[in-house]
C-alpha atoms as a PDB file:
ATOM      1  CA  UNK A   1     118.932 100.452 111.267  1.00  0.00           C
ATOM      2  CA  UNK A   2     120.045 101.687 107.902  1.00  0.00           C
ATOM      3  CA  UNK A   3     118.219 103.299 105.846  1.00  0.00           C
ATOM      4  CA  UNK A   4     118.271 105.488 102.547  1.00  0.00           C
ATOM      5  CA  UNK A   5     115.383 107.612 101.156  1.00  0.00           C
ATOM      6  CA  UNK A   6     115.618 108.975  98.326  1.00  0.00           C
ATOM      7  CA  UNK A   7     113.896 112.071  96.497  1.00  0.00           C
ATOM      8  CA  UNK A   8     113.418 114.540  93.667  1.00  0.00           C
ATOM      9  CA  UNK A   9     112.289 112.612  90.854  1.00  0.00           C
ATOM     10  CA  UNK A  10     109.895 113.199  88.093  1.00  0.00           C
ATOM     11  CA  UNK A  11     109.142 114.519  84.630  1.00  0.00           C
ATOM     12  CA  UNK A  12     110.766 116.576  83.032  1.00  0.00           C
ATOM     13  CA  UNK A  13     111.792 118.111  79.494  1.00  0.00           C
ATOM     14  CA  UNK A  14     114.999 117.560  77.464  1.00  0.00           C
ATOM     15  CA  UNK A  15     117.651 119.884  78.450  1.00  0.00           C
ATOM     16  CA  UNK A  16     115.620 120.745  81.659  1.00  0.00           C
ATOM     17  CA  UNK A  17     117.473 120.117  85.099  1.00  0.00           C
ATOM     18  CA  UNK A  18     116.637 117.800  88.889  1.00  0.00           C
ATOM     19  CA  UNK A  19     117.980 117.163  91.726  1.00  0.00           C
ATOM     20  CA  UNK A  20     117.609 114.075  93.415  1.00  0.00           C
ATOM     21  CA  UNK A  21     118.371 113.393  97.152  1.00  0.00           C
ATOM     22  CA  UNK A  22     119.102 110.687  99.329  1.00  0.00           C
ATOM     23  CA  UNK A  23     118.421 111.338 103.298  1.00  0.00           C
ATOM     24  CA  UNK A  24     120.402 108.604 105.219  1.00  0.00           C
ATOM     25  CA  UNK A  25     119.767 106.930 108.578  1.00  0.00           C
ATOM     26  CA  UNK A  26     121.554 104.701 110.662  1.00  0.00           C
ATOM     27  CA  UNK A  27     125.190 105.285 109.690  1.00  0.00           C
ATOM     28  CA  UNK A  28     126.821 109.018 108.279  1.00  0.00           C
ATOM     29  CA  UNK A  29     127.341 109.523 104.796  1.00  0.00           C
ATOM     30  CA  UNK A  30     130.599 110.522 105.799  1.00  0.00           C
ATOM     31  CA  UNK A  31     131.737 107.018 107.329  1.00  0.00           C
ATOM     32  CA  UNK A  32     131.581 105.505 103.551  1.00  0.00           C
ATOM     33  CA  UNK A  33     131.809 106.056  99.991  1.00  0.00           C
ATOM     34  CA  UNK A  34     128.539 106.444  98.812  1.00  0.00           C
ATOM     35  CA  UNK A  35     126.886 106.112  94.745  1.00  0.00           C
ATOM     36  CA  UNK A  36     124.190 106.406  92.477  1.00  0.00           C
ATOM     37  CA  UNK A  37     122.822 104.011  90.007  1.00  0.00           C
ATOM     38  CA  UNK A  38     120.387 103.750  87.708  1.00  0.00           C
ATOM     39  CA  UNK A  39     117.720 101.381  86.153  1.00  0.00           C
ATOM     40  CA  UNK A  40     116.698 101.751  83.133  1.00  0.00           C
ATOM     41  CA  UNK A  41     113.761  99.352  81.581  1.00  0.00           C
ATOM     42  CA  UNK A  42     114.757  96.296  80.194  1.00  0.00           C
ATOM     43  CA  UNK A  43     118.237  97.185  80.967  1.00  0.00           C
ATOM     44  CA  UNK A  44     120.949  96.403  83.569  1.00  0.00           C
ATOM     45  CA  UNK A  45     121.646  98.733  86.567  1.00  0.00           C
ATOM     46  CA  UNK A  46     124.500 101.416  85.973  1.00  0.00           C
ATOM     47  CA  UNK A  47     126.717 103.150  87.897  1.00  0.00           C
ATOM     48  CA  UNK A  48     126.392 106.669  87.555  1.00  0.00           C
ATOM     49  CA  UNK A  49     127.988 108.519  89.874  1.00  0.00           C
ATOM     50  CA  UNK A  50     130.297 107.807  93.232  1.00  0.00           C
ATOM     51  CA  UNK A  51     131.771 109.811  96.191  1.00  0.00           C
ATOM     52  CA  UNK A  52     134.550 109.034  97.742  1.00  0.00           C
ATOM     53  CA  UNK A  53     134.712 108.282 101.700  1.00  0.00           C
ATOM     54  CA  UNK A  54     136.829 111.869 101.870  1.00  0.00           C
ATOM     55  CA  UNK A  55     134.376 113.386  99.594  1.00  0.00           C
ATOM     56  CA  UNK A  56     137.231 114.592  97.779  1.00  0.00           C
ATOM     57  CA  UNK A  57     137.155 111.815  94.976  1.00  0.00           C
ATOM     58  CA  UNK A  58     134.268 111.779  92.922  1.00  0.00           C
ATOM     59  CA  UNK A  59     133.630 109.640  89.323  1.00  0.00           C
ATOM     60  CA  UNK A  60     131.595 109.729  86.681  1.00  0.00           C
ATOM     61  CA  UNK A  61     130.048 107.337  83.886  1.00  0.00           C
ATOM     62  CA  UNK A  62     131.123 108.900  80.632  1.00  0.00           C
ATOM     63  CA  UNK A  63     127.853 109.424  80.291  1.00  0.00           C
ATOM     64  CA  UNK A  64     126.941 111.783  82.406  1.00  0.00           C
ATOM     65  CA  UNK A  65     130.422 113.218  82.947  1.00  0.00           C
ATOM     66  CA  UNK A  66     129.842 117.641  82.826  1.00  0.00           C
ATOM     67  CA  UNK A  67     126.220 117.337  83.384  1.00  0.00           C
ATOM     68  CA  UNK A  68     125.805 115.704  86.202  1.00  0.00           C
ATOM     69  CA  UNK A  69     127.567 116.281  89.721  1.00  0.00           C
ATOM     70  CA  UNK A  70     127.399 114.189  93.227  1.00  0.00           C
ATOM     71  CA  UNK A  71     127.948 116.071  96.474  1.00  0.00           C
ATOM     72  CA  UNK A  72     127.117 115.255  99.886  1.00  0.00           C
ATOM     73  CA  UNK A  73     125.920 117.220 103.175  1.00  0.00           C
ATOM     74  CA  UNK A  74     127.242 115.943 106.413  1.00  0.00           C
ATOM     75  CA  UNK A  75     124.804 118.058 108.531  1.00  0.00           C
ATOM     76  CA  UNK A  76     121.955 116.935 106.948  1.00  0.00           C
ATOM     77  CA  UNK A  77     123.329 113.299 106.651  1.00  0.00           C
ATOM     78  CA  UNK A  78     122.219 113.592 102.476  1.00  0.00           C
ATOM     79  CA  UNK A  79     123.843 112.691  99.349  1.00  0.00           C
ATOM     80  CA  UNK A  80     122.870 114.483  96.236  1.00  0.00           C
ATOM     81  CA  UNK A  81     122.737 114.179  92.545  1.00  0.00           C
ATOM     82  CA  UNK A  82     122.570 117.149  90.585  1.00  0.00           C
ATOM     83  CA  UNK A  83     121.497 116.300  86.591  1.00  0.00           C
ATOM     84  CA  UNK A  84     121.672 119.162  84.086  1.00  0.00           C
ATOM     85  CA  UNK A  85     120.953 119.187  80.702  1.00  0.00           C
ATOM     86  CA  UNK A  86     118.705 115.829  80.812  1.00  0.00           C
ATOM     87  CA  UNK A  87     118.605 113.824  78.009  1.00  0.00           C
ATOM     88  CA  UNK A  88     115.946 111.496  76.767  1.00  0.00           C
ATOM     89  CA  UNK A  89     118.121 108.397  77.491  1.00  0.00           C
ATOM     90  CA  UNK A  90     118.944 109.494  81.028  1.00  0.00           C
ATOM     91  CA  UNK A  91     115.242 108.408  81.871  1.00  0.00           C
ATOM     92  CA  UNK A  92     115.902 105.634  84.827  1.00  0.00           C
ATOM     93  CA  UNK A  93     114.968 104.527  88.300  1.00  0.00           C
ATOM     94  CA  UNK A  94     117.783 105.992  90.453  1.00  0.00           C
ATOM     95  CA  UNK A  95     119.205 104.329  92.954  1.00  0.00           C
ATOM     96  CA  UNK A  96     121.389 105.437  96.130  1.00  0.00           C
ATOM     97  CA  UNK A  97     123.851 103.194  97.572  1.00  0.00           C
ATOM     98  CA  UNK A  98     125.883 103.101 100.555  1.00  0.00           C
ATOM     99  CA  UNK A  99     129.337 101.403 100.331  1.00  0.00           C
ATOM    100  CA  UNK A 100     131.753  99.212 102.825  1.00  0.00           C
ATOM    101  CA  UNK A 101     131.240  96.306 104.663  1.00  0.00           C
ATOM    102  CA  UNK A 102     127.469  96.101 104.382  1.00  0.00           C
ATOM    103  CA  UNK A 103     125.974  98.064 101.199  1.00  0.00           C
ATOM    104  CA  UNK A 104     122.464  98.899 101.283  1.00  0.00           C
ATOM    105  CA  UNK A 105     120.040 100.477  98.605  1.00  0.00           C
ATOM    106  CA  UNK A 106     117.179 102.524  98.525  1.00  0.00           C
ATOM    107  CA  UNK A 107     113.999 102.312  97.187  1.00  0.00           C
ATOM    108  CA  UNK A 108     114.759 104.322  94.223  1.00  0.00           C
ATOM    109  CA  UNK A 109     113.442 107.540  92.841  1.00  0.00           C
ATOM    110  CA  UNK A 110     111.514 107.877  88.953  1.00  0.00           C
ATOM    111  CA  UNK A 111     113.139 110.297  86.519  1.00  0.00           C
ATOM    112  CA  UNK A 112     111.757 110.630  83.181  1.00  0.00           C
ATOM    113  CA  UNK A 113     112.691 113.117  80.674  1.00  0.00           C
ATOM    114  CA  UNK A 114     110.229 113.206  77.656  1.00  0.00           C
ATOM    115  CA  UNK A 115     109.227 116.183  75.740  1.00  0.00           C
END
């Protein structure tokens, strides 16, 4: 059964810095390209950030592009999203999704940045 879990959100201040995680079951992380979205209220979901099935193509909405950065861990079967420099407007649900055949989504992780 697939299944994605993800982690590490929460408050925090302008120019301050998370990392979120998504812990995968069911399927490797390595098998398909995998993403991040966000939700933010009242708005449509976003692509933020994707990984290629290689792992060596990655992209980037503009705007995030230099502060935030997706990686992956094979071993621990986890996809990552590292945000830096957090803006106000970056406050979103994030969402991690698996590509291919059959996508899936988590349940989403809170991020707010507020001073």
């Amino acid at each position: 059964q697939v299944q994605l879990v993800e982690s590490g959100g929460g408050l925090v201040q302008p120019g301050g810095s998370l990392r979120l995680s998504c812990a995968a079951s069911g399927f490797t992380v390595s098998s398909v390209a995998m993403s991040w979205y966000r939700q933010a209220p009242g708005k449509e979901r976003e692509l933020v950030a994707a990984i290629s099935v290689t792992g060596s193509i990655t992209k980037y909405a503009d705007s995030v592009k230099g502060r935030f950065t997706i990686s992956r861990d094979k071993a621990a079967n986890t996809v990552y999203l590292q945000m830096n420099s957090l803006k106000p407007e970056d406050t979103a649900v994030y969402y991690c999704k698996r590509g291919g055949n059959s996508p899936s989504w988590g349940q989403g992780t809170q991020v707010a940045v507020s001073s």
